[in-house]
C-alpha atoms as a PDB file:
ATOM      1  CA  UNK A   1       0.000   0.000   0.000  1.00  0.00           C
ATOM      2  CA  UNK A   2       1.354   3.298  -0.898  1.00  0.00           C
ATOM      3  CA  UNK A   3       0.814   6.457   1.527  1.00  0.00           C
ATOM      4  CA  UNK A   4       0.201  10.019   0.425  1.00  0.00           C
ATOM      5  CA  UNK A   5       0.732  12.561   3.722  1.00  0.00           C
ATOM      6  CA  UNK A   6      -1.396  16.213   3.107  1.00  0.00           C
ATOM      7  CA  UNK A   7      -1.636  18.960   5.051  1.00  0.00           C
ATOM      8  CA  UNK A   8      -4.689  21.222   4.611  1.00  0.00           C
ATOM      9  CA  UNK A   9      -4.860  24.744   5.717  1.00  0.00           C
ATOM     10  CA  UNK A  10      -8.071  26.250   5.710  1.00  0.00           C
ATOM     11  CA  UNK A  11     -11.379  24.525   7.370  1.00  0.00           C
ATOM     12  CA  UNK A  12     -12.690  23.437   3.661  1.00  0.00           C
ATOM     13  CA  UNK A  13     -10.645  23.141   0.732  1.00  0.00           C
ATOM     14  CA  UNK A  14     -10.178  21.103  -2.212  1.00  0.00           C
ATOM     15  CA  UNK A  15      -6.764  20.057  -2.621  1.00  0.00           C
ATOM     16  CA  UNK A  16      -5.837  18.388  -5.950  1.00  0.00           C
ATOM     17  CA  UNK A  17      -3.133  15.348  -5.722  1.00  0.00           C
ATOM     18  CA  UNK A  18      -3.416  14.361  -9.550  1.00  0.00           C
ATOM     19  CA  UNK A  19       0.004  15.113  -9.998  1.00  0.00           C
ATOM     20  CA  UNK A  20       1.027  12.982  -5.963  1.00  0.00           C
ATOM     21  CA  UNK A  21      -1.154  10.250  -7.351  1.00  0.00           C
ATOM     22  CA  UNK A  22       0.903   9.651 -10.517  1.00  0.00           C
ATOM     23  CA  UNK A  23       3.797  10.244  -8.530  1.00  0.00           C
ATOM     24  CA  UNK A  24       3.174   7.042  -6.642  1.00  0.00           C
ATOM     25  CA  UNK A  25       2.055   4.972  -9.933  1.00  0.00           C
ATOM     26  CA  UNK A  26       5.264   6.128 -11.778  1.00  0.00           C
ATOM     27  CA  UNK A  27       6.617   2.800 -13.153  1.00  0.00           C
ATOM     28  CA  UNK A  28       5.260   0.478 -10.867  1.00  0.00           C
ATOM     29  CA  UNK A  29       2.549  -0.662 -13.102  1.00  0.00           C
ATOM     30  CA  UNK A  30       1.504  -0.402 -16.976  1.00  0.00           C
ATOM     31  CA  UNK A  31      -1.762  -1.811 -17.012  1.00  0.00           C
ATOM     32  CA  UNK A  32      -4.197  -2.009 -13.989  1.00  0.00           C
ATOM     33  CA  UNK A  33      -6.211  -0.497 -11.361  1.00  0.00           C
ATOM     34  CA  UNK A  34      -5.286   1.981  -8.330  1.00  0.00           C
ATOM     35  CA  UNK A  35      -7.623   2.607  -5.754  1.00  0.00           C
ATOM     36  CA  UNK A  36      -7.539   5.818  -3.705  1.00  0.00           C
ATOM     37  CA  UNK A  37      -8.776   5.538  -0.140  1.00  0.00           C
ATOM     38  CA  UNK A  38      -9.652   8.606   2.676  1.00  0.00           C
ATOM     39  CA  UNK A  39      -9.824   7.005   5.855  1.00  0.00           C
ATOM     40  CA  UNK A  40     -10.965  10.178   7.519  1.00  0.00           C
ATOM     41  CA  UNK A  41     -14.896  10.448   8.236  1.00  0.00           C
ATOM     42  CA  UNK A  42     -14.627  14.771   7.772  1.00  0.00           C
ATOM     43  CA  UNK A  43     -12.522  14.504   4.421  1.00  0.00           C
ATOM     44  CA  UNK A  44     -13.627  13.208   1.181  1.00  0.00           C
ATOM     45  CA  UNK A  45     -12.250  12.271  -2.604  1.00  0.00           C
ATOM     46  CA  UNK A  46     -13.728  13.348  -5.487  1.00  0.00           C
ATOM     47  CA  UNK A  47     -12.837  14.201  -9.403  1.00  0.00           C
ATOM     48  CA  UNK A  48     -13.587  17.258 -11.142  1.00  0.00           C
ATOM     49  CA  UNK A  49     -12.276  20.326 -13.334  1.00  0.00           C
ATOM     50  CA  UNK A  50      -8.993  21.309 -12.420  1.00  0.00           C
ATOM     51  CA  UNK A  51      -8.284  23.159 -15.054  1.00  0.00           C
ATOM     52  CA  UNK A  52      -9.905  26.256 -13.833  1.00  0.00           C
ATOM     53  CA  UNK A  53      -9.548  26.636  -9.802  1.00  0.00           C
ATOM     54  CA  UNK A  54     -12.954  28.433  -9.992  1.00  0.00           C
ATOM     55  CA  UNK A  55     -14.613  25.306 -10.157  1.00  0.00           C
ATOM     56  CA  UNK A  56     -13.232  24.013  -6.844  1.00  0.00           C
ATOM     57  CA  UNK A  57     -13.484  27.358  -4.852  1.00  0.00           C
ATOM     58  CA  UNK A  58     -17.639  27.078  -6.588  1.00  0.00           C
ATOM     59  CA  UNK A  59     -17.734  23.249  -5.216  1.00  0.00           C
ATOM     60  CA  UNK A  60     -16.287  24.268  -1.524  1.00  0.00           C
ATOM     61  CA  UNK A  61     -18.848  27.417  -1.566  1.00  0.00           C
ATOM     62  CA  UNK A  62     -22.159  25.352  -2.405  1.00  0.00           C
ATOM     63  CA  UNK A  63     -20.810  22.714  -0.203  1.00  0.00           C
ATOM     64  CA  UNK A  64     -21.104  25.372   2.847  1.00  0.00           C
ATOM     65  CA  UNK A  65     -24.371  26.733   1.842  1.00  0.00           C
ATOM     66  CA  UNK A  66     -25.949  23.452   1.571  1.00  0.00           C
ATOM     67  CA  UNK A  67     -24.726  22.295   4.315  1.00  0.00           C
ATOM     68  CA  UNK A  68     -23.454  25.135   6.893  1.00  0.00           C
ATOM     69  CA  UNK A  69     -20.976  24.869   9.584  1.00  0.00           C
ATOM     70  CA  UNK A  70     -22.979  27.042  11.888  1.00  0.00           C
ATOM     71  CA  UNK A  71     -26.504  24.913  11.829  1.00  0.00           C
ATOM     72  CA  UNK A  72     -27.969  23.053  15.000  1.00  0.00           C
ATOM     73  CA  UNK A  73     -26.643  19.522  14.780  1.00  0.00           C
ATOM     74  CA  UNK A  74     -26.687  17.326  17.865  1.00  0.00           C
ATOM     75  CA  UNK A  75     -22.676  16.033  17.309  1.00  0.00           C
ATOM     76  CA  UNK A  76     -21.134  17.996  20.079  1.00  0.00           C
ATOM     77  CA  UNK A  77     -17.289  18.212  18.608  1.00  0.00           C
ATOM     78  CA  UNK A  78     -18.801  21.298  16.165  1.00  0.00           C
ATOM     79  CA  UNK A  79     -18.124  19.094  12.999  1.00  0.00           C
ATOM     80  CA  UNK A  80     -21.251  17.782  11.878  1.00  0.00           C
ATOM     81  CA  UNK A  81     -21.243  19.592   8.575  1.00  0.00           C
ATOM     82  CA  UNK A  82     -18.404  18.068   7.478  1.00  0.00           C
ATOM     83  CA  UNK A  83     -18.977  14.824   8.164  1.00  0.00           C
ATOM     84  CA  UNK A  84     -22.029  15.372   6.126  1.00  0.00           C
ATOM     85  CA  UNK A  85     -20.188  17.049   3.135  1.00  0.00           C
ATOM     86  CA  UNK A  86     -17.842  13.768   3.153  1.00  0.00           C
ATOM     87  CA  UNK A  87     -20.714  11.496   2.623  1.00  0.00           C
ATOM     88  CA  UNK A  88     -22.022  13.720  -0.297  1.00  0.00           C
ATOM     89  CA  UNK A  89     -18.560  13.329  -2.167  1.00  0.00           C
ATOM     90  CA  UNK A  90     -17.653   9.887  -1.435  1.00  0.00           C
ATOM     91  CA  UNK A  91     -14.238   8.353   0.528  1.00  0.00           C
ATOM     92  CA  UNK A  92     -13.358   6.629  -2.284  1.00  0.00           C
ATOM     93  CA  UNK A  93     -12.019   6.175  -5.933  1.00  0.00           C
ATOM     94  CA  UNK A  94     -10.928   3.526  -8.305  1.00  0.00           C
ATOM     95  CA  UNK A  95      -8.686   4.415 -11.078  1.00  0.00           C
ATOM     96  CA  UNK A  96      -7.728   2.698 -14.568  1.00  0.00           C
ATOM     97  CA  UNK A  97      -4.205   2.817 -15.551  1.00  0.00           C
ATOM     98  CA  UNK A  98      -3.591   2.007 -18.927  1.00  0.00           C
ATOM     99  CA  UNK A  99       0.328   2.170 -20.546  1.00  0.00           C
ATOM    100  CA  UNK A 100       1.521   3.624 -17.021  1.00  0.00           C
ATOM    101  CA  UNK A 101      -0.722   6.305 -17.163  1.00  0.00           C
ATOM    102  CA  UNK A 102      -3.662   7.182 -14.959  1.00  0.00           C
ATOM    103  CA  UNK A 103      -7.048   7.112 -17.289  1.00  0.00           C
ATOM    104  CA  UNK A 104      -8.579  10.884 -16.246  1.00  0.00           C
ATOM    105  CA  UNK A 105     -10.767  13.114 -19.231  1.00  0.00           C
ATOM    106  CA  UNK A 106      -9.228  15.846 -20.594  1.00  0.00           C
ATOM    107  CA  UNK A 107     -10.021  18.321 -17.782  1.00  0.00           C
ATOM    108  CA  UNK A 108     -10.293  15.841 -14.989  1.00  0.00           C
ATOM    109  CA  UNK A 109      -8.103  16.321 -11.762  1.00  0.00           C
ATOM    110  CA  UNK A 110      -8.127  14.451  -8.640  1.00  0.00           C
ATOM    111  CA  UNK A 111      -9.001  16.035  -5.345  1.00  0.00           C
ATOM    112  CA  UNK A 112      -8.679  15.702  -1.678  1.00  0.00           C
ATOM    113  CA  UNK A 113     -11.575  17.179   0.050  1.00  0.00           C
ATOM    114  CA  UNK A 114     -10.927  18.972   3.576  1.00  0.00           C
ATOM    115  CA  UNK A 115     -13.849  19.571   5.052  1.00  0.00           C
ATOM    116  CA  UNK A 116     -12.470  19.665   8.760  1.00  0.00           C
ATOM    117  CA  UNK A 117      -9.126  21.564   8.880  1.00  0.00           C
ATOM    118  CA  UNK A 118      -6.627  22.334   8.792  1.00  0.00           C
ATOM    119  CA  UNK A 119      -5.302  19.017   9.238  1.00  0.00           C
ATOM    120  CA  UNK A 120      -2.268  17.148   8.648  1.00  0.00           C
ATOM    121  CA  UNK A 121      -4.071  13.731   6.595  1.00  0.00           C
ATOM    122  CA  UNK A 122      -3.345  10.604   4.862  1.00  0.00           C
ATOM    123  CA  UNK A 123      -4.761   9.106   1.664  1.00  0.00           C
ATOM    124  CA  UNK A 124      -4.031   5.523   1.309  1.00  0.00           C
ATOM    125  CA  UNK A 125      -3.355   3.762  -2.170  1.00  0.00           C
ATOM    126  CA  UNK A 126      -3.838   0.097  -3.163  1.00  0.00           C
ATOM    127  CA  UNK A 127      -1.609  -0.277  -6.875  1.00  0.00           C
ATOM    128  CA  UNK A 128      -3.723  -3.376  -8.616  1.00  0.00           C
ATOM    129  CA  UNK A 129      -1.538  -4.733 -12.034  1.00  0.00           C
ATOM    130  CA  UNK A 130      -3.343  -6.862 -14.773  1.00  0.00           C
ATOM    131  CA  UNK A 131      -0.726  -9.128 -16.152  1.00  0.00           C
END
């Protein structure tokens, strides 16, 4: 399993590790699967534009005004709105490689999603190889 360490420094922010994630694939494997893995309950994963930063500051600002930090949830620790923004974009995402290359479209990036922080965090890799 391969580790990726991130630190996040504002309380929600979209962080994109495309370029970490190949990184980590880099000649280890020419045809297969990888499978990227947040094992933090306030943090999510997610793939989108990242061609234009707009569209991530856009995601993190709907994010908060669907679901805002200061409502009246029960969870005591203050955090309840981002462990409800991780289940709406997911803890999880599987990957083709193809040739040694990571299978994204055109304008597709990979993001960590920091909906608690900031944080010092770990994503966690699983490299699968077709033979």
């Amino acid at each position: 399993m391969e580790k990726l360490v991130l630190q996040s420094f504002k309380r929600i922010e979209l962080i994109d590790i495309t370029s970490k994630v190949m990184e980590k694939i880099n000649g280890k494997i020419k045809d297969g699967l990888v499978i990227i893995y947040n094992p933090h309950t306030t943090a999510g994963l997610l793939i989108n534009e990242h061609a234009d930063t707009d569209v991530a500051y856009d995601i993190e600002n709907f994010l908060s005004k669907i679901v805002p930090h200061n409502y009246n949830f029960a969870h005591s620790e203050g955090n309840s709105d981002a462990h409800i923004k991780s289940v709406l974009t997911g803890n999880s995402i599987s990957l083709i490689v193809e040739n040694g290359k990571i299978q994204l479209g055109r304008w597709q990036g990979i993001f960590f999603a920091e909906y608690d922080g900031p944080r010092t965090r770990e994503i966690w890799m699983k490299i699968i190889e077709y033979k």
